[in-house]
Structure formats: C-alpha cells, structure tokens
PDB file of N, CA and C in Angstrom:
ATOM      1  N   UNK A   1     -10.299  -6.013   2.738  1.00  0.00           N
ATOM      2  CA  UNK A   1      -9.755  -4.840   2.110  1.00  0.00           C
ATOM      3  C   UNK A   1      -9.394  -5.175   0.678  1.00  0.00           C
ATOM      4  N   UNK A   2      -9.510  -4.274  -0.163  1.00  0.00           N
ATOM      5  CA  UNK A   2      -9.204  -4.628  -1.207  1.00  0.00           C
ATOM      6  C   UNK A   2      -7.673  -3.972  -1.856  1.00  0.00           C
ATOM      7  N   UNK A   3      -6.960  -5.078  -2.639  1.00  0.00           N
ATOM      8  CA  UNK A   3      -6.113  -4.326  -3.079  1.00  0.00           C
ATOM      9  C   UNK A   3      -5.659  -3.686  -4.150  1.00  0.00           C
ATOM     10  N   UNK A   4      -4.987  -2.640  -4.374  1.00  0.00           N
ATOM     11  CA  UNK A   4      -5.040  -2.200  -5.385  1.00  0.00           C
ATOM     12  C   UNK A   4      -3.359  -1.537  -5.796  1.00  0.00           C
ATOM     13  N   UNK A   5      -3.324  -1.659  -7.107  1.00  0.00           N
ATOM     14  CA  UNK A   5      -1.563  -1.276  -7.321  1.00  0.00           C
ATOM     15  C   UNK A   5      -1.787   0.042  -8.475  1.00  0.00           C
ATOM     16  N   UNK A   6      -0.669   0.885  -7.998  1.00  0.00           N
ATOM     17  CA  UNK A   6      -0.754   1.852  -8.772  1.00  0.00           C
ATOM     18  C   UNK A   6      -0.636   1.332 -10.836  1.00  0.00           C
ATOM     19  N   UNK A   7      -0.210   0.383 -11.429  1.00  0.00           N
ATOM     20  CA  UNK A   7      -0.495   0.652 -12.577  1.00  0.00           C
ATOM     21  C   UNK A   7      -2.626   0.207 -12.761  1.00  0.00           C
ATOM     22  N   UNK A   8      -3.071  -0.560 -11.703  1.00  0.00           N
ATOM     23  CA  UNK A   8      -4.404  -0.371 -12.039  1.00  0.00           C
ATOM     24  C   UNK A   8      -5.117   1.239 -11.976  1.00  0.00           C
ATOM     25  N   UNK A   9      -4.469   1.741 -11.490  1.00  0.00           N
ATOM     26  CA  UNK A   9      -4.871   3.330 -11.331  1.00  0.00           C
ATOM     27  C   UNK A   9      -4.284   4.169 -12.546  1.00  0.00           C
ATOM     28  N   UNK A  10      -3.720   3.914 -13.489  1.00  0.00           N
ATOM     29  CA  UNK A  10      -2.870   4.271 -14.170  1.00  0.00           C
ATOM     30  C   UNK A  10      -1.607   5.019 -14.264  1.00  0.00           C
ATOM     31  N   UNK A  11      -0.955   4.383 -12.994  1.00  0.00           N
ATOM     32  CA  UNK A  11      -0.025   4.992 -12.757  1.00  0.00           C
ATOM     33  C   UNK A  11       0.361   5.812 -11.211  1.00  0.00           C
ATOM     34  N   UNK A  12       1.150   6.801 -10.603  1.00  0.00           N
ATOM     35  CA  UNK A  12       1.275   7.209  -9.309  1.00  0.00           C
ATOM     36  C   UNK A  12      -0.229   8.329  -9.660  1.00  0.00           C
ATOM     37  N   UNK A  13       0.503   9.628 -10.565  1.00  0.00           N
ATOM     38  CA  UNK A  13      -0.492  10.445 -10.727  1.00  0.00           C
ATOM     39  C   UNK A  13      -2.346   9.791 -10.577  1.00  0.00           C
ATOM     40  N   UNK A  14      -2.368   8.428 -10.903  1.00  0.00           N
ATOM     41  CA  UNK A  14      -4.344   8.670 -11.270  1.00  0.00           C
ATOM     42  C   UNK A  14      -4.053   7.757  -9.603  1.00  0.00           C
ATOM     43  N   UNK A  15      -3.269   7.482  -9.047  1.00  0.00           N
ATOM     44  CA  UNK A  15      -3.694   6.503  -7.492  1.00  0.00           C
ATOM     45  C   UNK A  15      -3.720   7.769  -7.025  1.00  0.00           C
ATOM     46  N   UNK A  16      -2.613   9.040  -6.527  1.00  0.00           N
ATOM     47  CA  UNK A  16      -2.937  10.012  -6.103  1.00  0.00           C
ATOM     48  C   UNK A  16      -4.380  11.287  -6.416  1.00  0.00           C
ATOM     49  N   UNK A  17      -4.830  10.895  -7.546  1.00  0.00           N
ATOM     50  CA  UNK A  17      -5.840  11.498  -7.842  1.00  0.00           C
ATOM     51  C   UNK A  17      -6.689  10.601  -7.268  1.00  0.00           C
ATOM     52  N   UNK A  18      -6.887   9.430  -7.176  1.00  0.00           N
ATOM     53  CA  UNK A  18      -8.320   9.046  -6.627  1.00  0.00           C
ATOM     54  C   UNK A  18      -7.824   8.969  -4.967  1.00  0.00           C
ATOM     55  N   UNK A  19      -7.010   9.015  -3.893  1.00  0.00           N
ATOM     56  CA  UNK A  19      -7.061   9.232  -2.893  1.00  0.00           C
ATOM     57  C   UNK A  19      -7.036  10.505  -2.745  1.00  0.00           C
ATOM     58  N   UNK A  20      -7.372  11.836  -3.156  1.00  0.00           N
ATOM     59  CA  UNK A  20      -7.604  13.239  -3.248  1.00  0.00           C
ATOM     60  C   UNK A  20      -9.053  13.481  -3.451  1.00  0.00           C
ATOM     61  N   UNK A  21      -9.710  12.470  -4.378  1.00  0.00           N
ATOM     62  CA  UNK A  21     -11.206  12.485  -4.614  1.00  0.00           C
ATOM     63  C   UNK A  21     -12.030  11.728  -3.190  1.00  0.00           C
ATOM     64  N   UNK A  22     -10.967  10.633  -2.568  1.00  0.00           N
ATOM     65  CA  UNK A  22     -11.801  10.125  -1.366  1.00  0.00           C
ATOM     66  C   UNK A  22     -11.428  11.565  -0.407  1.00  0.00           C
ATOM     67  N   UNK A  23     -10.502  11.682  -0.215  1.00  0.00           N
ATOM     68  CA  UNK A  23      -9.993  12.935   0.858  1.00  0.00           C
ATOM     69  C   UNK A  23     -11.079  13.962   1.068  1.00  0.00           C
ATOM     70  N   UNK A  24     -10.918  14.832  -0.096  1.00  0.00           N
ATOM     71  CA  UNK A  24     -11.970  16.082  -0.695  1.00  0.00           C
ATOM     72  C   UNK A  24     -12.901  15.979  -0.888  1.00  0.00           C
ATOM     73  N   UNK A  25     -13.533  14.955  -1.310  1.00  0.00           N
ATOM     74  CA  UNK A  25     -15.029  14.755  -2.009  1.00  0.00           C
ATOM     75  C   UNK A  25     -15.555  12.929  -1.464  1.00  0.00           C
ATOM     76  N   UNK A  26     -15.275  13.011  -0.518  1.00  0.00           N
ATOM     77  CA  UNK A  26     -15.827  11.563  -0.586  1.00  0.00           C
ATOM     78  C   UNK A  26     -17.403  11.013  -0.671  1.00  0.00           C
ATOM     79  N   UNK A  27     -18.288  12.272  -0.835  1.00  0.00           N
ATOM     80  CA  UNK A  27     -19.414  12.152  -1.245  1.00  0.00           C
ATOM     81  C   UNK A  27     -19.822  12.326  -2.719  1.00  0.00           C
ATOM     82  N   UNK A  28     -19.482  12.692  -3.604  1.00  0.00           N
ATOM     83  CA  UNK A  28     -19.063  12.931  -4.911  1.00  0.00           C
ATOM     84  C   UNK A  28     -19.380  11.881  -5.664  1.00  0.00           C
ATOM     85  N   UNK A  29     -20.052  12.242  -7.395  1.00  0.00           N
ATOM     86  CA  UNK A  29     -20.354  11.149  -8.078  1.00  0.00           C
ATOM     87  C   UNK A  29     -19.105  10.535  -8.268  1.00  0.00           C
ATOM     88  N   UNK A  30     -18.019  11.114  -8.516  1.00  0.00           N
ATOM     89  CA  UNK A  30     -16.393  10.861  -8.766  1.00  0.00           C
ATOM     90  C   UNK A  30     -16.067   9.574  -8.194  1.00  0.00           C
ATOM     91  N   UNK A  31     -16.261   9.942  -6.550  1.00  0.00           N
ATOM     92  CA  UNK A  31     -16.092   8.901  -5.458  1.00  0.00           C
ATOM     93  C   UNK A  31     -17.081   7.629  -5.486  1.00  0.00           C
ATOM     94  N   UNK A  32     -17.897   8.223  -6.091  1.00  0.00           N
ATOM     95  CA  UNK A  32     -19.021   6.732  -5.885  1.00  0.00           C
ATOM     96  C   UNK A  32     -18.314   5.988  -7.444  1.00  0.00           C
ATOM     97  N   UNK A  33     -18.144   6.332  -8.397  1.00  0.00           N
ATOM     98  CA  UNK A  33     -17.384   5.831  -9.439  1.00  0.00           C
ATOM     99  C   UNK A  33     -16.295   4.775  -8.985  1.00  0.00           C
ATOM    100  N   UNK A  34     -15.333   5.202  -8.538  1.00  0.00           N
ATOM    101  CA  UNK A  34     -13.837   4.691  -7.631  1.00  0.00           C
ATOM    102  C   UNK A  34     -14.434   3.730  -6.480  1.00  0.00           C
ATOM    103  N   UNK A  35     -15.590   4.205  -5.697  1.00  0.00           N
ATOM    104  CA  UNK A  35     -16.370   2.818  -5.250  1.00  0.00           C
ATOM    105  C   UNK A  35     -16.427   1.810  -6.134  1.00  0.00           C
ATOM    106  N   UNK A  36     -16.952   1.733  -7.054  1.00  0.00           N
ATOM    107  CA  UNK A  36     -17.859   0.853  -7.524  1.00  0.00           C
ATOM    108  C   UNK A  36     -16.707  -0.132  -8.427  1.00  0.00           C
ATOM    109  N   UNK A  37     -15.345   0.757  -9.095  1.00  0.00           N
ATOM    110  CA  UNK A  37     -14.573   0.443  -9.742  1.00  0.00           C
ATOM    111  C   UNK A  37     -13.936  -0.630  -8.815  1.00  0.00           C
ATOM    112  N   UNK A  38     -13.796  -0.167  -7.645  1.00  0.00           N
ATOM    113  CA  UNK A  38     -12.417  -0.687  -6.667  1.00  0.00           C
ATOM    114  C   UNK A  38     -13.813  -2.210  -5.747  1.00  0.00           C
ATOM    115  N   UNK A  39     -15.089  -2.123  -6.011  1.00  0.00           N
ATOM    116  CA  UNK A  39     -16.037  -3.170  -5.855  1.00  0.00           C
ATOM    117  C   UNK A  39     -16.184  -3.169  -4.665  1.00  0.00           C
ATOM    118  N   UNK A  40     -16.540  -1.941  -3.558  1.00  0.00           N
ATOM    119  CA  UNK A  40     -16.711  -1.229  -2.381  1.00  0.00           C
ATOM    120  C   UNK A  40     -17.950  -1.700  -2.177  1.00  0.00           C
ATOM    121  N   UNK A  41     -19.003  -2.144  -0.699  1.00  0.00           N
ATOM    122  CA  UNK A  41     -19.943  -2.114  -0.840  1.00  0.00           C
ATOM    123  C   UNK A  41     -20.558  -0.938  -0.565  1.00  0.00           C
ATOM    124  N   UNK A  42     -21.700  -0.635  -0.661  1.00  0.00           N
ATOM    125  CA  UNK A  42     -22.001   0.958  -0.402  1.00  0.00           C
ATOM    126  C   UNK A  42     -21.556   1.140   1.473  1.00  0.00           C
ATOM    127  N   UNK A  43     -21.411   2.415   1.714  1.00  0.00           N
ATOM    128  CA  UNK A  43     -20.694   2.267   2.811  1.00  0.00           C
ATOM    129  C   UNK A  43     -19.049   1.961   3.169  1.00  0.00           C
ATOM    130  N   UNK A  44     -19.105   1.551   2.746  1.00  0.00           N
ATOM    131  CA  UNK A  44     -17.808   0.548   2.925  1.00  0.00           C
ATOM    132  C   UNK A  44     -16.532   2.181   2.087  1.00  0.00           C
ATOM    133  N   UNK A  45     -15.856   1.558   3.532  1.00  0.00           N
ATOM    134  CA  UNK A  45     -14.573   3.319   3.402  1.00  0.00           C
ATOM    135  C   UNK A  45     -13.130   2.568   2.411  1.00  0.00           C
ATOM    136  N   UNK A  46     -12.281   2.870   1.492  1.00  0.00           N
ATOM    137  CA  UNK A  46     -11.524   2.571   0.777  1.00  0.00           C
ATOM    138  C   UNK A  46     -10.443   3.264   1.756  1.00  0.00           C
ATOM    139  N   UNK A  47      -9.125   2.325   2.265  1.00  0.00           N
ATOM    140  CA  UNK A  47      -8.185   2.904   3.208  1.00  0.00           C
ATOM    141  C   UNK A  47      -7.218   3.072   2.303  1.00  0.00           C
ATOM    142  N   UNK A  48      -6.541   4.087   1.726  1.00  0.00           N
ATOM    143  CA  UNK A  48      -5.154   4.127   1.201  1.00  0.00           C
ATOM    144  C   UNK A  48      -3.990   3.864   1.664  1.00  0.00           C
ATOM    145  N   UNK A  49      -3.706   3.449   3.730  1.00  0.00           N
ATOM    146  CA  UNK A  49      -3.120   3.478   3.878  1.00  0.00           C
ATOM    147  C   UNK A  49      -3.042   2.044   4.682  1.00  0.00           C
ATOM    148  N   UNK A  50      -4.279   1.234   4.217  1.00  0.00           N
ATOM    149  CA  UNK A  50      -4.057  -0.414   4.381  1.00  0.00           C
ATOM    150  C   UNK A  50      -2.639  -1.201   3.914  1.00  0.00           C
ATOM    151  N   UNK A  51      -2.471  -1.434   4.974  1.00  0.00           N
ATOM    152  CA  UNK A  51      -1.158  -2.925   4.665  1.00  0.00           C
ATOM    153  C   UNK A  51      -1.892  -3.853   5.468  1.00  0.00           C
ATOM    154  N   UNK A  52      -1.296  -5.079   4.400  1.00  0.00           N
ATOM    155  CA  UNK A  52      -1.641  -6.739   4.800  1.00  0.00           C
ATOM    156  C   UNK A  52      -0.529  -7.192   4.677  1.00  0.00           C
ATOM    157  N   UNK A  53       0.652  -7.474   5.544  1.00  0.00           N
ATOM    158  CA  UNK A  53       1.989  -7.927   5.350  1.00  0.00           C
ATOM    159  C   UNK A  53       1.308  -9.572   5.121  1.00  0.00           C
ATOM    160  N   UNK A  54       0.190  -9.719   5.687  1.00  0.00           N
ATOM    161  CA  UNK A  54       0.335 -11.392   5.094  1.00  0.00           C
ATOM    162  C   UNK A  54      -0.013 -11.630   3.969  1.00  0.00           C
ATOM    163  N   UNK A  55      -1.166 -10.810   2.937  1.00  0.00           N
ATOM    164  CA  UNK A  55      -1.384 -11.185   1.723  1.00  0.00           C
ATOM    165  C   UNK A  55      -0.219 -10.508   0.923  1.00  0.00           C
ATOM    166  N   UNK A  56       0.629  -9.561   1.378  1.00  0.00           N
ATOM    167  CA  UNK A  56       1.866  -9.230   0.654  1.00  0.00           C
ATOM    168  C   UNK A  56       2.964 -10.326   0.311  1.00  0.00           C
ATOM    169  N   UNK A  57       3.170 -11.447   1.518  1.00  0.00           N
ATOM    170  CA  UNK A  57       3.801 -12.777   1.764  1.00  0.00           C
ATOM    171  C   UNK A  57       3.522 -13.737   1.025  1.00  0.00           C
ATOM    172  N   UNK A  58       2.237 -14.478   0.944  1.00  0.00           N
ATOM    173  CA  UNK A  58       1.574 -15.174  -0.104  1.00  0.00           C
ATOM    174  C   UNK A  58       1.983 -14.778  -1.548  1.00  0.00           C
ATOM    175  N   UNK A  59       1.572 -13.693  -1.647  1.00  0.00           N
ATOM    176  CA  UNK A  59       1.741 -13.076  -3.054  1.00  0.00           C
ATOM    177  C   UNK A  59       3.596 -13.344  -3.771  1.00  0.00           C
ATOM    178  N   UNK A  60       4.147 -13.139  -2.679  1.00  0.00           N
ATOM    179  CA  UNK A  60       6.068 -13.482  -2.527  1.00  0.00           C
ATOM    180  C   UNK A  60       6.117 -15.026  -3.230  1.00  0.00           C
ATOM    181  N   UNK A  61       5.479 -15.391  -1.933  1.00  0.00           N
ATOM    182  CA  UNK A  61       5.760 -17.080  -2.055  1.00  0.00           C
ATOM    183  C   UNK A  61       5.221 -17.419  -3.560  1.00  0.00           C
ATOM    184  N   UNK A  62       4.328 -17.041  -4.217  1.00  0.00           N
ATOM    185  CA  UNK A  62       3.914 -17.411  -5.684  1.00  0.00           C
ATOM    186  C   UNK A  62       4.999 -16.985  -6.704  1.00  0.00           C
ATOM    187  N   UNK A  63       6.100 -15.839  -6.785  1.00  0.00           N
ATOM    188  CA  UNK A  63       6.963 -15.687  -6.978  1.00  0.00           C
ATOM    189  C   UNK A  63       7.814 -16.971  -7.261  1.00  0.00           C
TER     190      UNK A  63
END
C-alpha cells in the first residue's frame, strides 16, 4: 500500500478531492492521473482508508 499524507496532496481540501475522484469517477482520465502520481500499478485500487499501525511505528521509532 502506498502511503500518502495530506500536505503531499496539498493539503485536507486536494486529499479529499482526490478520494471523491476515486469514489465518483474511478474510471476517469483524472483518476488515472492520481494513479500514476500515487505509482499504482494499472489495476491496482488506491484504499483511503488503509492503516499500517506497523509502518506508522517504525516511522515513530525514527523520531
């Protein structure tokens, strides 16, 4: 899974806009864009509502 944080999206507004473009349009040149950005293979579904409490942990411990 890949991860992604709202300032790479530019902010709440553009993360909520591109999980509205997978929602609504997930066939869409829009969506294939946000594929390709977020490095999706074709196919491959983008989950907005993925958690990895262990790569969240790692990420701590580098802290």
């Amino acid at each position: 899974m890949h991860e992604i944080t709202l300032e790479d999206c530019g902010s709440r507004y553009g993360y909520e806009e591109m999980k509205a473009v997978f929602a609504t349009m997930p066939e869409s040149e829009e969506a294939d864009e946000y594929r390709e950005w977020l490095g999706l293979d074709e196919g491959e579904v983008w989950d907005a509502n993925y958690f990895d409490i262990e790569t969240i942990n790692r990420g701590l411990k580098r802290i």
